[in-house]
Protein backbone atom coordinates (compact mmCIF):
# COMPACT_ATOMS: atom_id res chain seq x y z
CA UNK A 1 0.00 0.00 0.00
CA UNK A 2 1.45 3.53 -0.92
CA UNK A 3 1.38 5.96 1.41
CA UNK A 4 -0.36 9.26 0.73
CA UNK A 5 1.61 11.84 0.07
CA UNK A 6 -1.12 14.60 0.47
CA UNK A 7 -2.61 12.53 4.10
CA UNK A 8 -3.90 15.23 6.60
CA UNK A 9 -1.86 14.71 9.70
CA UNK A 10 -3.22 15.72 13.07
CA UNK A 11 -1.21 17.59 15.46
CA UNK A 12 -0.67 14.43 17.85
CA UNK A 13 0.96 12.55 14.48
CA UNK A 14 2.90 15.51 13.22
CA UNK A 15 4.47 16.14 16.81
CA UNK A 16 5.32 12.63 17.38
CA UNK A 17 7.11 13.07 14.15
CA UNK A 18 8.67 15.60 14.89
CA UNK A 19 9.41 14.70 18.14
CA UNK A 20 8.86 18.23 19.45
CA UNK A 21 5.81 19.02 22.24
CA UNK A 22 2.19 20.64 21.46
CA UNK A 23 3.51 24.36 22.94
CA UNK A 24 6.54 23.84 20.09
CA UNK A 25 4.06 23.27 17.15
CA UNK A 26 1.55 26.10 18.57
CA UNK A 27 4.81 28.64 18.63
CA UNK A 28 5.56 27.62 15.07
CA UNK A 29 2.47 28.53 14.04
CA UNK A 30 2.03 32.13 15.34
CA UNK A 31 5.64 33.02 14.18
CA UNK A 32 4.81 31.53 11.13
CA UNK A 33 7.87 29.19 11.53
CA UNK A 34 7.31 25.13 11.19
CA UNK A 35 5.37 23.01 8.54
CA UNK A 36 2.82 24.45 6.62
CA UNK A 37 -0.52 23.93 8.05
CA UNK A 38 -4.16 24.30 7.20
CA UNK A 39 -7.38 25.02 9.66
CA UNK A 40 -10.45 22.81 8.75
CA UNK A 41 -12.89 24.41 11.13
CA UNK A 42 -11.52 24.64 14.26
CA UNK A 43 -9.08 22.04 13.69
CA UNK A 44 -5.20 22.61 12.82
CA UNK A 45 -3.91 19.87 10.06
CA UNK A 46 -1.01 19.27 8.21
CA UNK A 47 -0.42 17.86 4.72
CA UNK A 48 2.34 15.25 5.72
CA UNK A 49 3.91 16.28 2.06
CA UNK A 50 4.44 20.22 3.42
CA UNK A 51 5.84 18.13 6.67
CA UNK A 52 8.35 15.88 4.89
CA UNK A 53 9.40 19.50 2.95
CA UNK A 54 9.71 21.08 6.56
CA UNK A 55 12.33 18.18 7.73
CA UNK A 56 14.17 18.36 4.06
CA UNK A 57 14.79 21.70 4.39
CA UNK A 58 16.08 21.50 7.43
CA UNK A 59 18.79 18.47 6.07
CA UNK A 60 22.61 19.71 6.33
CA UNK A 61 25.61 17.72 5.19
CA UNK A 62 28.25 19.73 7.90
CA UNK A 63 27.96 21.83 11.53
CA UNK A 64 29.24 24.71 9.45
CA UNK A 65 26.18 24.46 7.21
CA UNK A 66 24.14 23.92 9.61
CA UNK A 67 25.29 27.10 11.64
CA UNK A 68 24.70 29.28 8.13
């Protein structure tokens, strides 16, 4: 079965993903930092595609790239 690339991902998913906490997503948001997210009512999701581009962007090959 091929995963979804497009899945909505509730908060609980995309912080265990993460591995950051609730308070760390909920920052991201209002500074407009983190994944991409969408609100469907009164409900935050996030397309796990924008969250995979979140993590790639944030790939480095050395410290001194990293530090850049």
């Amino acid at each position: 079965m091929a995963v979804v690339q497009d899945k909505l991902l509730k908060q609980a998913e995309v912080k265990e993903l993460l591995q950051v906490s609730d308070a760390t997503l909920e920052t991201w948001r209002h500074k407009g930092q983190g994944p991409r997210f969408c609100k469907v009512g009164k409900s935050v999701r996030y397309r796990l595609s924008d969250v995979m581009a979140y993590i790639d962007s944030r790939m480095h090959s050395s410290t001194k790239e990293a530090a850049a």
